[in-house]
Protein backbone atom coordinates (compact mmCIF):
# COMPACT_ATOMS: atom_id res chain seq x y z
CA UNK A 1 201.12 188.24 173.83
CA UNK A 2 203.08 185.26 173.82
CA UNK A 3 205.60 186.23 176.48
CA UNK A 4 202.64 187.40 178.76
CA UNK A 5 201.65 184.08 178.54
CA UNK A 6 204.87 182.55 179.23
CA UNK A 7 205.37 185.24 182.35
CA UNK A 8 202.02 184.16 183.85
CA UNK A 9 202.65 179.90 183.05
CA UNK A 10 205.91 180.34 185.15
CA UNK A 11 204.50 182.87 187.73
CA UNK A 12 201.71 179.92 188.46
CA UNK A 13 203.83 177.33 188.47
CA UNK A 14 206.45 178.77 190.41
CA UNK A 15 204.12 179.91 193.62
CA UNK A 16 202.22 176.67 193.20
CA UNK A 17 205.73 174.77 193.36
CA UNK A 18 207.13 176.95 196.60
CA UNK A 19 203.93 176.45 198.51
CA UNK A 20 204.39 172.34 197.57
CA UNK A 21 207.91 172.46 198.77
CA UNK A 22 206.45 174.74 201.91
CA UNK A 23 204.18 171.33 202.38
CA UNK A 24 206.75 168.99 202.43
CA UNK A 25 208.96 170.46 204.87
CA UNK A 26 206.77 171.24 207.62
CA UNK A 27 204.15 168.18 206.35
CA UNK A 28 203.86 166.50 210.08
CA UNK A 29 203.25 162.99 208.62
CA UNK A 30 205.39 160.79 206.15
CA UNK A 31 201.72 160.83 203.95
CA UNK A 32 201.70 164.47 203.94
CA UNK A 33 205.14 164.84 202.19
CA UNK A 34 204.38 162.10 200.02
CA UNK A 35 201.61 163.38 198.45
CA UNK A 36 203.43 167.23 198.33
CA UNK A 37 205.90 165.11 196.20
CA UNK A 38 203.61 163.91 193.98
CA UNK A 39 201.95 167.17 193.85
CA UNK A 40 205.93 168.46 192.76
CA UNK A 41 206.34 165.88 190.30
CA UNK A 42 202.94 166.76 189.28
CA UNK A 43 203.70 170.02 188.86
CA UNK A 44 207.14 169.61 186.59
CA UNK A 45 205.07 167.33 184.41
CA UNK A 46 202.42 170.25 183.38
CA UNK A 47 205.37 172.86 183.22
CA UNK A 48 207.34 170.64 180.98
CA UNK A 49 204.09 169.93 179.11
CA UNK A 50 203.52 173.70 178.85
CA UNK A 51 207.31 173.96 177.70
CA UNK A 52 206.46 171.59 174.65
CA UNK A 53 203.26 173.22 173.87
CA UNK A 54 205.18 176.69 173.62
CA UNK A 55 207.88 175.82 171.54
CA UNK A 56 205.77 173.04 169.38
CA UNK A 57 208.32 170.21 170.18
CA UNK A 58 208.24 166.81 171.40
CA UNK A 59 211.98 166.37 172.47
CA UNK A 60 210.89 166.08 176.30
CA UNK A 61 208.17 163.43 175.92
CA UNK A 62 210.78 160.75 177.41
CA UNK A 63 211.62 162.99 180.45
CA UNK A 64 207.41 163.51 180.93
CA UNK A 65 207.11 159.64 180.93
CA UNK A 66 210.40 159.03 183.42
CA UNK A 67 209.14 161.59 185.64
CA UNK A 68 205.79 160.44 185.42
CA UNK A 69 207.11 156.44 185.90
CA UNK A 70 209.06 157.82 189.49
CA UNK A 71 205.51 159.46 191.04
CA UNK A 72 203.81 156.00 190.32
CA UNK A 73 206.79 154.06 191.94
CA UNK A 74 207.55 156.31 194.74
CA UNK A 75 203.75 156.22 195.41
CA UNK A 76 203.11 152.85 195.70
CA UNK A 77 206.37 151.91 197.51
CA UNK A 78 205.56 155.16 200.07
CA UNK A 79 202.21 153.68 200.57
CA UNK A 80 203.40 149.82 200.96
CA UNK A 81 206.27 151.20 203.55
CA UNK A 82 203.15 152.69 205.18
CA UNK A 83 200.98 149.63 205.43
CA UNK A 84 203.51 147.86 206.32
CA UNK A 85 204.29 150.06 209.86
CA UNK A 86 200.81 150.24 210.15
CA UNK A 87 200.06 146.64 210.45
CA UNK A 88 203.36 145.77 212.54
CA UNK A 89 201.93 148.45 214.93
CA UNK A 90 198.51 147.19 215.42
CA UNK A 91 200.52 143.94 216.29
């Protein structure tokens, strides 16, 4: 039962990951692909999560929080990089 389960957690997470990656390379705006990244990131959080919940450990709680600390940065310095264009267009 348990490798059924493992079999379908990295069936779901795999297609769900290729159709992200489909997103961010024909995304037709830089907002697109940023939020496909997060998404990604997203995405390796919950499979490392289900990783830990599998094999009952806690070893990759400090790559969850890194991982986690990158989507938060790259999001908010995507989105002032944004603003920014935006506002020296409207100039």
């Amino acid at each position: 039962m348990t490798t059924v389960l493992i079999v379908l957690i990295c069936a779901v997470f795999g297609v769900a990951a290729l159709m992200t990656v489909w997103r961010i390379i024909i995304g037709p705006s830089i907002l697109d692909r940023a939020v496909a990244s997060d998404v990604l990131l997203t995405l390796l959080i919950c499979a490392l999560g289900a990783e830990m919940a599998v094999n009952h450990h806690t070893r990759t709680l400090p790559v969850l929080l890194i991982v986690a600390a990158v989507g938060v940065f790259g999001s908010v310095s995507i989105a002032r990089f944004v603003a920014r264009r935006d506002s020296e267009v409207d100039r």
